[in-house]
Structure formats: structure tokens, C-alpha cells
N, C-alpha and C. Protein backbone atom coordinates (compact mmCIF):
# COMPACT_ATOMS: atom_id res chain seq x y z
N UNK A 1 26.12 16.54 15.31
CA UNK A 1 25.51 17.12 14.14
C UNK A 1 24.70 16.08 13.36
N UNK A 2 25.28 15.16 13.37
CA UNK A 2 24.41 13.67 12.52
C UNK A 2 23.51 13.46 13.22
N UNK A 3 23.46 13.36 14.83
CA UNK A 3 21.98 13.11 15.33
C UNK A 3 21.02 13.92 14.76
N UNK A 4 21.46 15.25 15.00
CA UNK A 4 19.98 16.39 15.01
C UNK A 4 19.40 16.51 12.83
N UNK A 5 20.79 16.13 12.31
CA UNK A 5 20.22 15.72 10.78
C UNK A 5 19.07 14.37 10.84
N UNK A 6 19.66 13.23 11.50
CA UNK A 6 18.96 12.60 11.34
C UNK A 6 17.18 12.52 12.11
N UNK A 7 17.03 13.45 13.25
CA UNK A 7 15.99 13.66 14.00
C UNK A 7 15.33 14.79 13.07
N UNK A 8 16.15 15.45 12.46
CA UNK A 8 14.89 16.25 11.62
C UNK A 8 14.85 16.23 10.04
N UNK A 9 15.41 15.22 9.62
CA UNK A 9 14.80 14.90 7.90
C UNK A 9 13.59 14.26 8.27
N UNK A 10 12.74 13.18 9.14
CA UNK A 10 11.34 12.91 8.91
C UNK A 10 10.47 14.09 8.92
N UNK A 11 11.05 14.98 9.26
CA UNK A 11 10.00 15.99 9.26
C UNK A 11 10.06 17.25 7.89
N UNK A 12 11.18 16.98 7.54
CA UNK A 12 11.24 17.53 6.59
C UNK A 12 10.79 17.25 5.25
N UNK A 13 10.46 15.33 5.28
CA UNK A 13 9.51 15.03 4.45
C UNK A 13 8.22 14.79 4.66
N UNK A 14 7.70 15.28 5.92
CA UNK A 14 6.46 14.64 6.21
C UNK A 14 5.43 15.08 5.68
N UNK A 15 5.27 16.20 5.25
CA UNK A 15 4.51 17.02 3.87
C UNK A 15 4.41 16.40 2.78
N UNK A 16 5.07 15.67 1.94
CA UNK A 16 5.07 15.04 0.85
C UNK A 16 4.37 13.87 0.83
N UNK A 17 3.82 13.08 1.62
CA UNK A 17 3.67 11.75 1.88
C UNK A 17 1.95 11.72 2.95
N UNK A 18 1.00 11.26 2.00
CA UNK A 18 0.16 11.35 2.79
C UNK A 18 -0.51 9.80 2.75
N UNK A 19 -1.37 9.45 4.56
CA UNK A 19 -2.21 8.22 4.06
C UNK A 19 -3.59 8.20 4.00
N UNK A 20 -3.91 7.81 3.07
CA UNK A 20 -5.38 7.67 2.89
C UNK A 20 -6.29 6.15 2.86
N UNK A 21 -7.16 6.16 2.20
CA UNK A 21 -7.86 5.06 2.63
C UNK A 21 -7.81 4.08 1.95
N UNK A 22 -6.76 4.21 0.89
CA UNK A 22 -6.25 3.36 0.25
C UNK A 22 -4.71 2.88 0.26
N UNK A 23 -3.90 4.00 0.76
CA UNK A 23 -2.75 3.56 0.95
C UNK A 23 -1.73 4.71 1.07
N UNK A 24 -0.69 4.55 0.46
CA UNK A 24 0.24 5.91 0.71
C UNK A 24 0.55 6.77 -0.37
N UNK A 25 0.42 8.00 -0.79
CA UNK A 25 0.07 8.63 -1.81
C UNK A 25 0.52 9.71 -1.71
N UNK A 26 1.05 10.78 -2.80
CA UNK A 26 1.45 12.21 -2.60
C UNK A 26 0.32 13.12 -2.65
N UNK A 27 -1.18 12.84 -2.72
CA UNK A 27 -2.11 13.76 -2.96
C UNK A 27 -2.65 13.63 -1.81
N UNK A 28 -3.04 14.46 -0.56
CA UNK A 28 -4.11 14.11 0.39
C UNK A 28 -5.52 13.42 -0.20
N UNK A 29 -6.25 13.65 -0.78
CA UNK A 29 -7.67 12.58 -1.24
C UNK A 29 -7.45 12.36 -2.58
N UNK A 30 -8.20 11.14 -2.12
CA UNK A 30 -8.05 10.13 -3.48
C UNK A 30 -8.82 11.17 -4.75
N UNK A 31 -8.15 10.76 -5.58
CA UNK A 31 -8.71 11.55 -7.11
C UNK A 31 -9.60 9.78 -7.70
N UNK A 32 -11.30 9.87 -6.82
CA UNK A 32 -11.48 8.39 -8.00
C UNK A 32 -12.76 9.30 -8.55
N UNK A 33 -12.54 8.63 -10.46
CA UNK A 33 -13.79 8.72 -10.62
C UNK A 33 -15.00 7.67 -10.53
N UNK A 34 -15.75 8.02 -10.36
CA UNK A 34 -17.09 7.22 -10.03
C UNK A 34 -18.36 7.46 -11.41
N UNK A 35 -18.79 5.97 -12.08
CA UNK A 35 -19.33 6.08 -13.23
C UNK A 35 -20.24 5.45 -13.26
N UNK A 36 -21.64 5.44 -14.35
CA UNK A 36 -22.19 4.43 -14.40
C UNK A 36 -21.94 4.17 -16.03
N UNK A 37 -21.98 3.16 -16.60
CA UNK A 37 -21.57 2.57 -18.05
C UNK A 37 -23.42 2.68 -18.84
N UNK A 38 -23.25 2.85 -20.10
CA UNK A 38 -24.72 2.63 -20.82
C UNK A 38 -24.59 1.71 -20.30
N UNK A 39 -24.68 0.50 -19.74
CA UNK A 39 -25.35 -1.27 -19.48
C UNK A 39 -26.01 -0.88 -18.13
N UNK A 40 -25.28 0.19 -17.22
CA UNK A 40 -25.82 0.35 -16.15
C UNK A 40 -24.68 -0.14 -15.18
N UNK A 41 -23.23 -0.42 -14.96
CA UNK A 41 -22.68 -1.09 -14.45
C UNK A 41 -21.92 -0.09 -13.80
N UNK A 42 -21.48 -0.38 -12.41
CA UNK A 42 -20.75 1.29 -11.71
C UNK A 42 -19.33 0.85 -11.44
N UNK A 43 -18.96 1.55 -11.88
CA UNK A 43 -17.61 1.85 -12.19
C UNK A 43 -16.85 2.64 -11.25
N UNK A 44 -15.46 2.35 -11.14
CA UNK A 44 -14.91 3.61 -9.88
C UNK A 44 -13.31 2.99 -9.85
N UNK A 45 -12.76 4.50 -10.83
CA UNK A 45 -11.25 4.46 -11.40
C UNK A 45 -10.57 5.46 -10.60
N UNK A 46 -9.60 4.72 -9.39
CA UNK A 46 -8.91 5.56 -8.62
C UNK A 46 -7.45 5.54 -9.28
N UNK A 47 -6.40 6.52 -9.15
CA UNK A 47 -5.66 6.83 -9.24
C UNK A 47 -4.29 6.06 -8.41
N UNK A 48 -3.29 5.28 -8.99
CA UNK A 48 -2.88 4.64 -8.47
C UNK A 48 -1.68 5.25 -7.00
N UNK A 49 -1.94 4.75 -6.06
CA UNK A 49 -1.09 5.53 -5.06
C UNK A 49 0.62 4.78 -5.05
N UNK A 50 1.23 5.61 -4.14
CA UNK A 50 2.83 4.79 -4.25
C UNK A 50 2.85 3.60 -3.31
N UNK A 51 2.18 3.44 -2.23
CA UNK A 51 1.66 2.41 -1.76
C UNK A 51 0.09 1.42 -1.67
N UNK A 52 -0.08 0.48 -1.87
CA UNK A 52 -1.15 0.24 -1.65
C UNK A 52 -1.48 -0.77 -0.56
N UNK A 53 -2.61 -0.80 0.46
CA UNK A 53 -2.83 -1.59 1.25
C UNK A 53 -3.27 -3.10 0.58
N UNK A 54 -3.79 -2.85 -0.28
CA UNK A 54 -4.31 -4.73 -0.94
C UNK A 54 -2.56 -5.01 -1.50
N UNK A 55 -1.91 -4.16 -2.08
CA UNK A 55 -0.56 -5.16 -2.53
C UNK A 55 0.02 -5.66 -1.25
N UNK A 56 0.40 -4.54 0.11
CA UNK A 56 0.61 -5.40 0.78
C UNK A 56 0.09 -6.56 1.50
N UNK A 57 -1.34 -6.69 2.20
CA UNK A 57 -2.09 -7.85 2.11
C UNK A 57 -1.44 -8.95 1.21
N UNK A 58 -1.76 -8.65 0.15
CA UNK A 58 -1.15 -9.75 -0.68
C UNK A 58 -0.12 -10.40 -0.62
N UNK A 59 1.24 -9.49 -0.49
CA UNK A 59 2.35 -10.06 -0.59
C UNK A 59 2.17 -10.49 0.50
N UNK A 60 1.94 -10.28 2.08
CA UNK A 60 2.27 -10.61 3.12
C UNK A 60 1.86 -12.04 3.03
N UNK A 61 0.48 -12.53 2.12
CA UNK A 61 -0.25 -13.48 2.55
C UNK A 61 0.78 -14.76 1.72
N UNK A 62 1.20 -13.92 0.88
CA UNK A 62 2.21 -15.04 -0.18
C UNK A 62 3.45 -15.46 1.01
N UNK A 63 4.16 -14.54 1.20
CA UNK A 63 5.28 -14.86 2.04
C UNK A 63 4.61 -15.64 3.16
N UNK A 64 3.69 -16.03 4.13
CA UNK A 64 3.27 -16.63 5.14
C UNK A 64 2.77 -18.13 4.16
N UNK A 65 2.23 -18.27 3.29
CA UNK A 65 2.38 -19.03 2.36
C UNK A 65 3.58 -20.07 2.18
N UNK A 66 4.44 -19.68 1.79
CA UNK A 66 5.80 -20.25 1.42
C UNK A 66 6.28 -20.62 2.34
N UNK A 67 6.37 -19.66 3.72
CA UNK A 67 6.94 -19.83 5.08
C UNK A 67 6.59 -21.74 5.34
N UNK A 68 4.96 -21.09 5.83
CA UNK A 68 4.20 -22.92 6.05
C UNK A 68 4.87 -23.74 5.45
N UNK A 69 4.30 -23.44 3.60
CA UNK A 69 4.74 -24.50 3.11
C UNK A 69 6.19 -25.12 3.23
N UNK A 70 7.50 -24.42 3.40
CA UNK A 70 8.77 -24.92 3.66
C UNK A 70 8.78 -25.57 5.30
N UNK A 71 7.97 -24.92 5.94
CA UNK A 71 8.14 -25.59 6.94
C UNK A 71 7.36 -26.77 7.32
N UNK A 72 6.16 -26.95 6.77
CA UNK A 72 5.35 -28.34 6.32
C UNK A 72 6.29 -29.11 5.58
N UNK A 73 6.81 -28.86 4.82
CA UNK A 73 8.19 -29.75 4.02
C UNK A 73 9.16 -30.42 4.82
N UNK A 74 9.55 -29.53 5.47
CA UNK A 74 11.31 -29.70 6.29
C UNK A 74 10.50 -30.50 7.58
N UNK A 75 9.02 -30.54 7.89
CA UNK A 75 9.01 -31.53 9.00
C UNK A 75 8.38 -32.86 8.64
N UNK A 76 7.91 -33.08 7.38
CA UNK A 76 7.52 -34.31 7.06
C UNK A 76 9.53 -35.22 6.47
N UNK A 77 9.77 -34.17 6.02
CA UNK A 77 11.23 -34.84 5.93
C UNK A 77 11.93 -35.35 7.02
């Protein structure tokens, strides 16, 4: 009985959860608005998703970061 629960809750959330071109989000398309400012400057305010692809980028690049650096450490020691 626990297998077939666990083989069909992904599907039971797979409706809720969509990806787009920014990341992982409960709305299928992005809600951005797109502006130009009196100066003339363009503008474009998306809606923040529950995942984003640049945070992870980021973090990943921090953690590979630290990695090196401890291990550049521990071999000059």
C-alpha cells in the first residue's frame, strides 16, 4: 500500500507546480510587466517565482567557491 501511495502523490501534485523560463512557479506564464519610464528607460517587473534559476546559479557558484577555497587551504597546509 505505501509503494502505490508513494508512486502516485507526484502526480497528484504535478498540476500545482509549473516551469518556466525563469524558474519554478505556481502560475504557468510569467505575469511580467514591461515599461518604459518618462526618462525613456525599459523596465520589466516579473513576479517573483518559488524557485529561481539565477538564485540557484548563485548559490551553486558560492558553494564551489568555498569548496576550492578550503581545499586550496588544507593543501598549502
Amino acid at each position: 500500500m505505501k509503494k502505490i501511495l508513494i508512486l502516485i502523490l507526484p502526480f497528484l501534485f504535478s498540476g500545482c507546480l509549473y516551469v518556466n523560463d525563469r524558474g519554478i512557479s505556481t502560475r504557468y506564464y510569467n505575469d511580467c510587466k514591461e515599461y518604459y519610464d518618462a526618462v525613456g528607460m525599459y523596465h520589466k517587473v516579473c513576479d517573483e517565482n518559488l524557485i529561481e534559476y539565477q538564485k540557484i546559479k548563485d548559490g551553486t557558484k558560492r558553494i564551489i567557491k568555498k569548496v576550492k577555497d578550503t581545499t586550496n587551504n588544507s593543501i598549502q597546509e
